[in-house]
PDB file of N, CA and C in Angstrom:
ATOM      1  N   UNK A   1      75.480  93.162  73.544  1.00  0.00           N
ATOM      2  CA  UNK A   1      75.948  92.297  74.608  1.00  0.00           C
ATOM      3  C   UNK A   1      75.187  90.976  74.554  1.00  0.00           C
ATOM      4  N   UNK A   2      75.817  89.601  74.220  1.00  0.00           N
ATOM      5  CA  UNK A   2      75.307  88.229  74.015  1.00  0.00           C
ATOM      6  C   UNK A   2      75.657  88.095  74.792  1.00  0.00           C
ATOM      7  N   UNK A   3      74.689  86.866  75.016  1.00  0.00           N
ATOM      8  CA  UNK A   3      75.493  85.761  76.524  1.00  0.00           C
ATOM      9  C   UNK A   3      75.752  84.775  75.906  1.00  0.00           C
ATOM     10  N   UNK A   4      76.902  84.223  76.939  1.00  0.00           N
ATOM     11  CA  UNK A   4      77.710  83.283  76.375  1.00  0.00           C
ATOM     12  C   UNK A   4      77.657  82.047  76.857  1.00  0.00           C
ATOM     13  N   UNK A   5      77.985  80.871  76.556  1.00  0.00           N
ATOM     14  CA  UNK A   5      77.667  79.822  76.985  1.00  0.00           C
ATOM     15  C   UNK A   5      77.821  79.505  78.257  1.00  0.00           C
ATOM     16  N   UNK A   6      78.662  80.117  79.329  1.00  0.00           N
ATOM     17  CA  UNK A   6      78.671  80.094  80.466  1.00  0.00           C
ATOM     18  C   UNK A   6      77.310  80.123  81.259  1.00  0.00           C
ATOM     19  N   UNK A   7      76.554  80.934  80.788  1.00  0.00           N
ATOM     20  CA  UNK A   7      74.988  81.665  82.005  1.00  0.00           C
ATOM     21  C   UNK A   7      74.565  80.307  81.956  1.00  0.00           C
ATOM     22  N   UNK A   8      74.023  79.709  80.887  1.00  0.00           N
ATOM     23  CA  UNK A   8      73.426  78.438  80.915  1.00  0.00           C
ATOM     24  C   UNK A   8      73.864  77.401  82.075  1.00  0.00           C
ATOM     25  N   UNK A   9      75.436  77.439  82.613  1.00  0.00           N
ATOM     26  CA  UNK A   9      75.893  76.926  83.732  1.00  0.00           C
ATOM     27  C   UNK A   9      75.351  77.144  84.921  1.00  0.00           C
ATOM     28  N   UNK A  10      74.818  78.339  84.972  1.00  0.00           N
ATOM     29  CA  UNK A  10      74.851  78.832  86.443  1.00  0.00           C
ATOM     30  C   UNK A  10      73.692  78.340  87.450  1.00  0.00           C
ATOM     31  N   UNK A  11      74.209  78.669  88.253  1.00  0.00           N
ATOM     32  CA  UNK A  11      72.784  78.017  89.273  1.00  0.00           C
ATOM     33  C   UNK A  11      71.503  78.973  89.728  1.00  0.00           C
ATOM     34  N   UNK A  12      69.885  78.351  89.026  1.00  0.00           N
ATOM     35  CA  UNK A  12      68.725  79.241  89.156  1.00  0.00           C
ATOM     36  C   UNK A  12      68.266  79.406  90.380  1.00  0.00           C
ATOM     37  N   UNK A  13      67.590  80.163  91.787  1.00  0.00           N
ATOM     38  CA  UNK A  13      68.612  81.122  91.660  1.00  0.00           C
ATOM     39  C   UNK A  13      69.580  81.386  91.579  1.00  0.00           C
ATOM     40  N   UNK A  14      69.951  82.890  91.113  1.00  0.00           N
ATOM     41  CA  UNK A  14      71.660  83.116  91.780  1.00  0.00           C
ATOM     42  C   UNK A  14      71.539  83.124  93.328  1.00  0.00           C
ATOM     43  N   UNK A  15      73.181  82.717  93.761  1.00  0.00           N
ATOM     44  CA  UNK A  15      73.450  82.180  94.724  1.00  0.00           C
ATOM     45  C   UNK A  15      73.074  83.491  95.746  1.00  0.00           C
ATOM     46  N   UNK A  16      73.152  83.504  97.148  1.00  0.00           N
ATOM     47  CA  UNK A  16      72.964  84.768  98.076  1.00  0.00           C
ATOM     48  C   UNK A  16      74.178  85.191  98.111  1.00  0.00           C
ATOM     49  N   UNK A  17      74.787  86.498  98.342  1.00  0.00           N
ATOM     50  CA  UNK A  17      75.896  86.579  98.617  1.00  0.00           C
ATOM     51  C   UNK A  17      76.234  86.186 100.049  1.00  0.00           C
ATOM     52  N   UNK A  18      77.542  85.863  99.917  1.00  0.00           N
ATOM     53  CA  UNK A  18      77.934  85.108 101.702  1.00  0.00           C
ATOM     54  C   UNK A  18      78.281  86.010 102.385  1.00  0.00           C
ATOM     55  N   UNK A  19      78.759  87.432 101.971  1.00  0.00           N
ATOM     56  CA  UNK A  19      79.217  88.245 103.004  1.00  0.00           C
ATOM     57  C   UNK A  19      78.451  89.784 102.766  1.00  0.00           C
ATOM     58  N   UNK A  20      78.586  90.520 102.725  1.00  0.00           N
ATOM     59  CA  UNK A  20      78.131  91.894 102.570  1.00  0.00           C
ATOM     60  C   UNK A  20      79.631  92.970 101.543  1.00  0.00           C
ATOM     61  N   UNK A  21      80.318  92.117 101.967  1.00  0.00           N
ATOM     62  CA  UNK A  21      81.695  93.199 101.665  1.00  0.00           C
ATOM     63  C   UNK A  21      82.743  91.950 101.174  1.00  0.00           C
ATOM     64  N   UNK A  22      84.310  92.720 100.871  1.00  0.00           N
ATOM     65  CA  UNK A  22      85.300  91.366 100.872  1.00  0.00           C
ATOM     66  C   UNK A  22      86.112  91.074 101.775  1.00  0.00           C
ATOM     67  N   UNK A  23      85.526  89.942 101.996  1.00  0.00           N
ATOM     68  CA  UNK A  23      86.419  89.207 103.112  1.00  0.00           C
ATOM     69  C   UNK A  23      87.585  89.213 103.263  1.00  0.00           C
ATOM     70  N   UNK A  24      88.251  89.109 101.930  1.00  0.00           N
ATOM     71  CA  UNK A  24      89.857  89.132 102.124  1.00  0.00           C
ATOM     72  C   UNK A  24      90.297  90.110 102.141  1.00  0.00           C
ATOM     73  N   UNK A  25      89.633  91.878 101.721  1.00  0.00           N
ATOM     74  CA  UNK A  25      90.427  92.986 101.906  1.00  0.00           C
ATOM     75  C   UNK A  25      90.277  93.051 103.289  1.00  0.00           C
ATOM     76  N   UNK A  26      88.577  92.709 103.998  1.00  0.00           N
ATOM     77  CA  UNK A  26      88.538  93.292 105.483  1.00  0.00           C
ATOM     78  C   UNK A  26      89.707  92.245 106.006  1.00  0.00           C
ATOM     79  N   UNK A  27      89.928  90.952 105.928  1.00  0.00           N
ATOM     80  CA  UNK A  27      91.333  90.490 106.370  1.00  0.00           C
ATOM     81  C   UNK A  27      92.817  90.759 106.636  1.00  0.00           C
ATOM     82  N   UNK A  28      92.885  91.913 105.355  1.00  0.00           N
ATOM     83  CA  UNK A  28      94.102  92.465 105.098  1.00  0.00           C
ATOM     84  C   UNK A  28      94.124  94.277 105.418  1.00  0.00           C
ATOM     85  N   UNK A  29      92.656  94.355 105.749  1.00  0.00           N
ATOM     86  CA  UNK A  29      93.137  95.869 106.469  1.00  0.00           C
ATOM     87  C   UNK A  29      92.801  96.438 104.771  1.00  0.00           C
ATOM     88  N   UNK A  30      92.608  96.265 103.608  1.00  0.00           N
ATOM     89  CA  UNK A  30      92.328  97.333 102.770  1.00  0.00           C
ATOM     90  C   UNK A  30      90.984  97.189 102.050  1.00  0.00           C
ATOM     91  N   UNK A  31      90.657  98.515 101.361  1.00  0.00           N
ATOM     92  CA  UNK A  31      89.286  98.839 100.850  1.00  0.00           C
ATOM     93  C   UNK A  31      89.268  98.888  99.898  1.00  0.00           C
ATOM     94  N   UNK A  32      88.146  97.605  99.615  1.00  0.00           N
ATOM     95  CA  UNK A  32      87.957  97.683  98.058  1.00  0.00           C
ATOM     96  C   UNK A  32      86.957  98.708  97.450  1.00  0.00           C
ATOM     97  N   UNK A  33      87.107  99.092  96.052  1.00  0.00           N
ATOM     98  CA  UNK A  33      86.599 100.381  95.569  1.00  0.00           C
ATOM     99  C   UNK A  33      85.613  99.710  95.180  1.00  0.00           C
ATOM    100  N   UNK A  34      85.118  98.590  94.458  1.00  0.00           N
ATOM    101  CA  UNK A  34      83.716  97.981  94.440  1.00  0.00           C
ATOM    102  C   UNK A  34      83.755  96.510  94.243  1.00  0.00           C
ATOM    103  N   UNK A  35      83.012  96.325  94.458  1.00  0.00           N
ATOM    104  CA  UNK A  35      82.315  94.424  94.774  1.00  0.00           C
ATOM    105  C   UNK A  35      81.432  93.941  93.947  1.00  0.00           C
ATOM    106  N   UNK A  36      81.965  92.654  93.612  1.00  0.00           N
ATOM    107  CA  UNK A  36      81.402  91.587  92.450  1.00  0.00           C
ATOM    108  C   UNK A  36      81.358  90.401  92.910  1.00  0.00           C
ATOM    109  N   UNK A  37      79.824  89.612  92.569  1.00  0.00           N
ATOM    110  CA  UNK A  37      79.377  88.401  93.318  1.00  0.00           C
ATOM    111  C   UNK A  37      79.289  87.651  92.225  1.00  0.00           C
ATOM    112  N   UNK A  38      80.086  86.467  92.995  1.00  0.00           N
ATOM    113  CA  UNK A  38      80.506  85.362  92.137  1.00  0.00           C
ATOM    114  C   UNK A  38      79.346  84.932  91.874  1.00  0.00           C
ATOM    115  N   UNK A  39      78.443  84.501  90.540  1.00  0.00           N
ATOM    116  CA  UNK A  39      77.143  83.616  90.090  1.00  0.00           C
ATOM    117  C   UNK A  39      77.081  82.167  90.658  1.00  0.00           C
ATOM    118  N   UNK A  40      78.294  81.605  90.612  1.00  0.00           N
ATOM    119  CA  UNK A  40      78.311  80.259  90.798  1.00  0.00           C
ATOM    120  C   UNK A  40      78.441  80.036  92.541  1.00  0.00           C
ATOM    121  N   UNK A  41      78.877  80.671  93.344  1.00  0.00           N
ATOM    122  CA  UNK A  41      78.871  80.185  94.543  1.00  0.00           C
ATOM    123  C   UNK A  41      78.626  81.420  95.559  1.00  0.00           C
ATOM    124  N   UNK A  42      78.584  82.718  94.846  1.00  0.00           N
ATOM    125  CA  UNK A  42      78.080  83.617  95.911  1.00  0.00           C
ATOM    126  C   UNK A  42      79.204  84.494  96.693  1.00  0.00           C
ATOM    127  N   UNK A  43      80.403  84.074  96.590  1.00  0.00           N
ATOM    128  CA  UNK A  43      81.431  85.188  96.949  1.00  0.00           C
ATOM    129  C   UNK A  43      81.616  86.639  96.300  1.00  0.00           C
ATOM    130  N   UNK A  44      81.819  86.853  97.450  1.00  0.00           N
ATOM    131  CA  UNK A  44      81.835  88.500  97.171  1.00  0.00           C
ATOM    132  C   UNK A  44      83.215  89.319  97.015  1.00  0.00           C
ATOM    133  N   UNK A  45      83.977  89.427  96.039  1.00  0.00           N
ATOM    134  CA  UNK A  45      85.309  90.345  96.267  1.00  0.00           C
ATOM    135  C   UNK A  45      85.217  91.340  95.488  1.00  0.00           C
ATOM    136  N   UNK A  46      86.240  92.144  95.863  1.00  0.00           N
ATOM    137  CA  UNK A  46      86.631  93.549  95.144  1.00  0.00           C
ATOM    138  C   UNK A  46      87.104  93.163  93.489  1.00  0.00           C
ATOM    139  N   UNK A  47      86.519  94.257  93.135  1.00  0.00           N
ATOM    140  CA  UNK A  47      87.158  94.766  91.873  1.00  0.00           C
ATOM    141  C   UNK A  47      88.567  95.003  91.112  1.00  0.00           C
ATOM    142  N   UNK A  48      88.894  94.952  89.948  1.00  0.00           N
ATOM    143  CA  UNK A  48      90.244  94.936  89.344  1.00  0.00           C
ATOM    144  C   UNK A  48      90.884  96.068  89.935  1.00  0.00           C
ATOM    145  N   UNK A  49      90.020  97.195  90.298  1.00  0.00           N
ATOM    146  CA  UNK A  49      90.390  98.844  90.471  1.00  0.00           C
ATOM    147  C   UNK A  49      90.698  99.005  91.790  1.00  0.00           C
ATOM    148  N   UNK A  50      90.410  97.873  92.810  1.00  0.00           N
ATOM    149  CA  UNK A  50      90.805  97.224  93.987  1.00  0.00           C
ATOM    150  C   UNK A  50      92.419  97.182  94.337  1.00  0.00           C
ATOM    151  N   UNK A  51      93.134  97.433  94.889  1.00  0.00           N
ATOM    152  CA  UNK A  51      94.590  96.675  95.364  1.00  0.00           C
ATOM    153  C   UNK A  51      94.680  95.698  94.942  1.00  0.00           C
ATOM    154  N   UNK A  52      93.872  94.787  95.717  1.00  0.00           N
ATOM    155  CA  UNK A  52      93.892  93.390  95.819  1.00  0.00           C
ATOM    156  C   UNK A  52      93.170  92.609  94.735  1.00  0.00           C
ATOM    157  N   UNK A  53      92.438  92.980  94.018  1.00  0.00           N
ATOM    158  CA  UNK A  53      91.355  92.361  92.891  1.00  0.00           C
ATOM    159  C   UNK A  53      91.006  90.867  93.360  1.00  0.00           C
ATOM    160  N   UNK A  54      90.459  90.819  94.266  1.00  0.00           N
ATOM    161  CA  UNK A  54      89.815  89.449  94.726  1.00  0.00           C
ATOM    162  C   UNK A  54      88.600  88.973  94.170  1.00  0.00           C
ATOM    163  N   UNK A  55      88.013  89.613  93.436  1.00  0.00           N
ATOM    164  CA  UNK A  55      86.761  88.960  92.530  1.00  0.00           C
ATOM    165  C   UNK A  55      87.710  87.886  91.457  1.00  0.00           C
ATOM    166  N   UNK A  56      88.545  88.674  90.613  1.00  0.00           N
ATOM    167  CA  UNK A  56      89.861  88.137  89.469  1.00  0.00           C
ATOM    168  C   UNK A  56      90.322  86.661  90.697  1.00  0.00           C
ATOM    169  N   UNK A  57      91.299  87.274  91.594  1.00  0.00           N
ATOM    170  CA  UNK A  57      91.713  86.253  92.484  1.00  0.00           C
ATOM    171  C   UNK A  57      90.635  85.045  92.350  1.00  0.00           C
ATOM    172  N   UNK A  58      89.318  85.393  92.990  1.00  0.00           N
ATOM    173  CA  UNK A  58      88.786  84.242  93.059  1.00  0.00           C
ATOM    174  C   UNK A  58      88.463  83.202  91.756  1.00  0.00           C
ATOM    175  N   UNK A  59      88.171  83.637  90.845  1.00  0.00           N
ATOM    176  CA  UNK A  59      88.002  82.607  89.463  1.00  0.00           C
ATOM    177  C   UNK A  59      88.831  82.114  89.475  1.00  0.00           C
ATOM    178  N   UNK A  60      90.158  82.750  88.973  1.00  0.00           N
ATOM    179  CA  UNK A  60      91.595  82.078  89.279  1.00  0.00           C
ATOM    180  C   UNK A  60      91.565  80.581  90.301  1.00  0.00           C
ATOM    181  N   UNK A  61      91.373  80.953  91.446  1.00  0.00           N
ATOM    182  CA  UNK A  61      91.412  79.989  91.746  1.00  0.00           C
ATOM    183  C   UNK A  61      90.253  79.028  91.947  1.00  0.00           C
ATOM    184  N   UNK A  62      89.239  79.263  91.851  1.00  0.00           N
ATOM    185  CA  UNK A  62      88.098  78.037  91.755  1.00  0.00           C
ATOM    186  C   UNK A  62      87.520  78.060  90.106  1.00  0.00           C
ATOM    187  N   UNK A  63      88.043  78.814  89.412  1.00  0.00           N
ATOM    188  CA  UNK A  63      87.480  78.601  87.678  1.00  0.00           C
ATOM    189  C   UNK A  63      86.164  78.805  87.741  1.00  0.00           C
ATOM    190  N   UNK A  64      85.562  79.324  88.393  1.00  0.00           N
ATOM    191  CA  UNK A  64      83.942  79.779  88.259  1.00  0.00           C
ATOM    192  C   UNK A  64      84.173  81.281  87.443  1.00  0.00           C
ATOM    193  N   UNK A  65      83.126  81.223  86.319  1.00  0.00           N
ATOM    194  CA  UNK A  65      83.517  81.824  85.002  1.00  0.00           C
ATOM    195  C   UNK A  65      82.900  83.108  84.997  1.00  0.00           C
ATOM    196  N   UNK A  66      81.543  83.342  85.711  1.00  0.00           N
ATOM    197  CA  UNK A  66      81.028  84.492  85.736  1.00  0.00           C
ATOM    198  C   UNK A  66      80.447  85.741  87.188  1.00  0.00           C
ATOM    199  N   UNK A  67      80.468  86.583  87.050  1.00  0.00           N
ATOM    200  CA  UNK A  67      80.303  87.682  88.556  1.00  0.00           C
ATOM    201  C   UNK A  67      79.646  88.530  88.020  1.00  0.00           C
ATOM    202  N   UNK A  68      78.897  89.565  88.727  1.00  0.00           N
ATOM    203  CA  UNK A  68      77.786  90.842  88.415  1.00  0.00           C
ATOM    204  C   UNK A  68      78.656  91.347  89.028  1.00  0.00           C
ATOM    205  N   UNK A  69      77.795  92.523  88.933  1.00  0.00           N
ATOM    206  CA  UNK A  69      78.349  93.946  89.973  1.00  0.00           C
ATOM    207  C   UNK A  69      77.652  93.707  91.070  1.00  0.00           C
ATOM    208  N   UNK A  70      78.160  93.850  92.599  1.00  0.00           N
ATOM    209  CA  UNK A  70      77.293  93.773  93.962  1.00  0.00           C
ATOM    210  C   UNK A  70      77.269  94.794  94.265  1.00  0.00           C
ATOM    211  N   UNK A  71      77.399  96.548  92.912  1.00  0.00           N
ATOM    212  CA  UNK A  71      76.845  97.473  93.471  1.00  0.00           C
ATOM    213  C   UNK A  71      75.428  97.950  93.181  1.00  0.00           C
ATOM    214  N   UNK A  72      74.503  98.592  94.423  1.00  0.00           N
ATOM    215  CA  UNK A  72      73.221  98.949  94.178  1.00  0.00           C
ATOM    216  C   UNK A  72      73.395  99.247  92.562  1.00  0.00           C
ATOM    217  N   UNK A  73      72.108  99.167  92.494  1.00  0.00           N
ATOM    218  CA  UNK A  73      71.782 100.007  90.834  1.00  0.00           C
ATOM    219  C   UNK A  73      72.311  99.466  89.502  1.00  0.00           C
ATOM    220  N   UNK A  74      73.424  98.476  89.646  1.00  0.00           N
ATOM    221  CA  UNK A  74      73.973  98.034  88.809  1.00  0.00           C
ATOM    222  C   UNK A  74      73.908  96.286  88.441  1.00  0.00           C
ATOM    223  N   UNK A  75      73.604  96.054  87.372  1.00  0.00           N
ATOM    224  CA  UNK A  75      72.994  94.224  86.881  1.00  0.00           C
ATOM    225  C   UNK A  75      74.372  94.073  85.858  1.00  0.00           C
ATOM    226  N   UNK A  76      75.265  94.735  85.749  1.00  0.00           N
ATOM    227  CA  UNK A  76      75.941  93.802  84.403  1.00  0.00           C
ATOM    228  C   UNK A  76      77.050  92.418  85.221  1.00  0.00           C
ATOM    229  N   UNK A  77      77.002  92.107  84.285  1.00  0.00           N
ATOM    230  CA  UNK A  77      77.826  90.573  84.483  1.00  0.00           C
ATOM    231  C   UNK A  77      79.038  90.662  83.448  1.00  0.00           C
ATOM    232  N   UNK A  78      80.084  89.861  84.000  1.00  0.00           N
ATOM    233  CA  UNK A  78      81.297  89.671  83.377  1.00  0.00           C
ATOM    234  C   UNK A  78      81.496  88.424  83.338  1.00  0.00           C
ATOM    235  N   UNK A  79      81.903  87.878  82.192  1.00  0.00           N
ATOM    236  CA  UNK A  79      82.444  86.680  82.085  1.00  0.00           C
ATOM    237  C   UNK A  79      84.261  86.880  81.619  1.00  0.00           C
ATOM    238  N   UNK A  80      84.868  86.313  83.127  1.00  0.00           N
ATOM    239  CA  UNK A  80      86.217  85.878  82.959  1.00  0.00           C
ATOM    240  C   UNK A  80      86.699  84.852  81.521  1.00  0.00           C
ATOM    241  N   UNK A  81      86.235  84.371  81.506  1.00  0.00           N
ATOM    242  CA  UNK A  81      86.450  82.601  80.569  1.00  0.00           C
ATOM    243  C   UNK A  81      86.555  84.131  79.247  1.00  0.00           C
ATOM    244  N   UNK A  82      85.213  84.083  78.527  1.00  0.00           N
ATOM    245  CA  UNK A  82      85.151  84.867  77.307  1.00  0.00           C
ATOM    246  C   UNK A  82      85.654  86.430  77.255  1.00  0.00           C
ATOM    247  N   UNK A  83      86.168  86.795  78.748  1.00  0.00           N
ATOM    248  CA  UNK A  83      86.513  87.646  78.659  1.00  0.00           C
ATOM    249  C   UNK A  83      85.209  89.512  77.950  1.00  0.00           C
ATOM    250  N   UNK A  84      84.367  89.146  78.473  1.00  0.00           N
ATOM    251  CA  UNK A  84      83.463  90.449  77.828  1.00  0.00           C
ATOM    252  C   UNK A  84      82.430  90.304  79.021  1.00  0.00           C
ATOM    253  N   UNK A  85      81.738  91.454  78.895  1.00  0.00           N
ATOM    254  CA  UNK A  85      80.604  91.932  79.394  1.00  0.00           C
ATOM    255  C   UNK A  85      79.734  91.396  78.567  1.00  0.00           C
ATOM    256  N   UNK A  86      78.434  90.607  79.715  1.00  0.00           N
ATOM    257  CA  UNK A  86      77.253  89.645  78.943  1.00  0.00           C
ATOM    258  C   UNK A  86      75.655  90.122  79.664  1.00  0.00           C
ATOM    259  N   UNK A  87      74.884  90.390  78.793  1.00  0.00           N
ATOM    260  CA  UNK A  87      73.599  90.922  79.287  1.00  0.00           C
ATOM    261  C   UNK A  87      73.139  90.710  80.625  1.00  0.00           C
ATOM    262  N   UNK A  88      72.377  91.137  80.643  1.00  0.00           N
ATOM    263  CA  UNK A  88      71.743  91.111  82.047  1.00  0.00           C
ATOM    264  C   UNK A  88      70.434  90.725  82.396  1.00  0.00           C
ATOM    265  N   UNK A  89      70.003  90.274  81.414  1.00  0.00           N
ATOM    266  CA  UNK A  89      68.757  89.209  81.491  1.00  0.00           C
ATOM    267  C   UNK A  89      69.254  87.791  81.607  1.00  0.00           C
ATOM    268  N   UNK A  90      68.451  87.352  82.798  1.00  0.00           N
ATOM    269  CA  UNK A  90      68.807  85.645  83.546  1.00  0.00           C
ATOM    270  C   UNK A  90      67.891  84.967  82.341  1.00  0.00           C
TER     271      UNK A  90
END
């Protein structure tokens, strides 16, 4: 697992997350199965395995390229843009 030219973008620290959970499922009444925090600005949405996939949703629409997992125990990162899983050393 390389990192890709994206991490170098990101902002030192990573951002806080803004919510605890996703905003847009608790909006819509459904539960996401797990949560991924955006690197670049700190939003928090559900997963592909989600209904709604609002982590995906969100890049889409603001093009911010990379998210971790916001579950305990878990550090990997995804990059949308390159499409792969990228280490987990900052």
């Amino acid at each position: 697992m390389s990192d890709c030219p994206h991490i170098a973008e990101l902002p030192r620290p990573e951002p806080a997350p803004l919510t605890d959970t996703c905003p847009e499922c608790q909006a819509a009444g459904s539960h996401p199965v797990h949560l991924r925090l955006c690197l670049s600005c700190g939003h928090v949405g559900c997963c592909d395995s989600s209904p709604l996939r609002h982590a995906s949703r969100h890049h889409e629409d603001t093009g911010h390229p990379v998210m971790r997992s916001f579950e305990p125990g878990e550090s990997w990162r995804w990059c949308f843009v390159d499409q792969r899983i990228i280490g987990t050393d900052h």
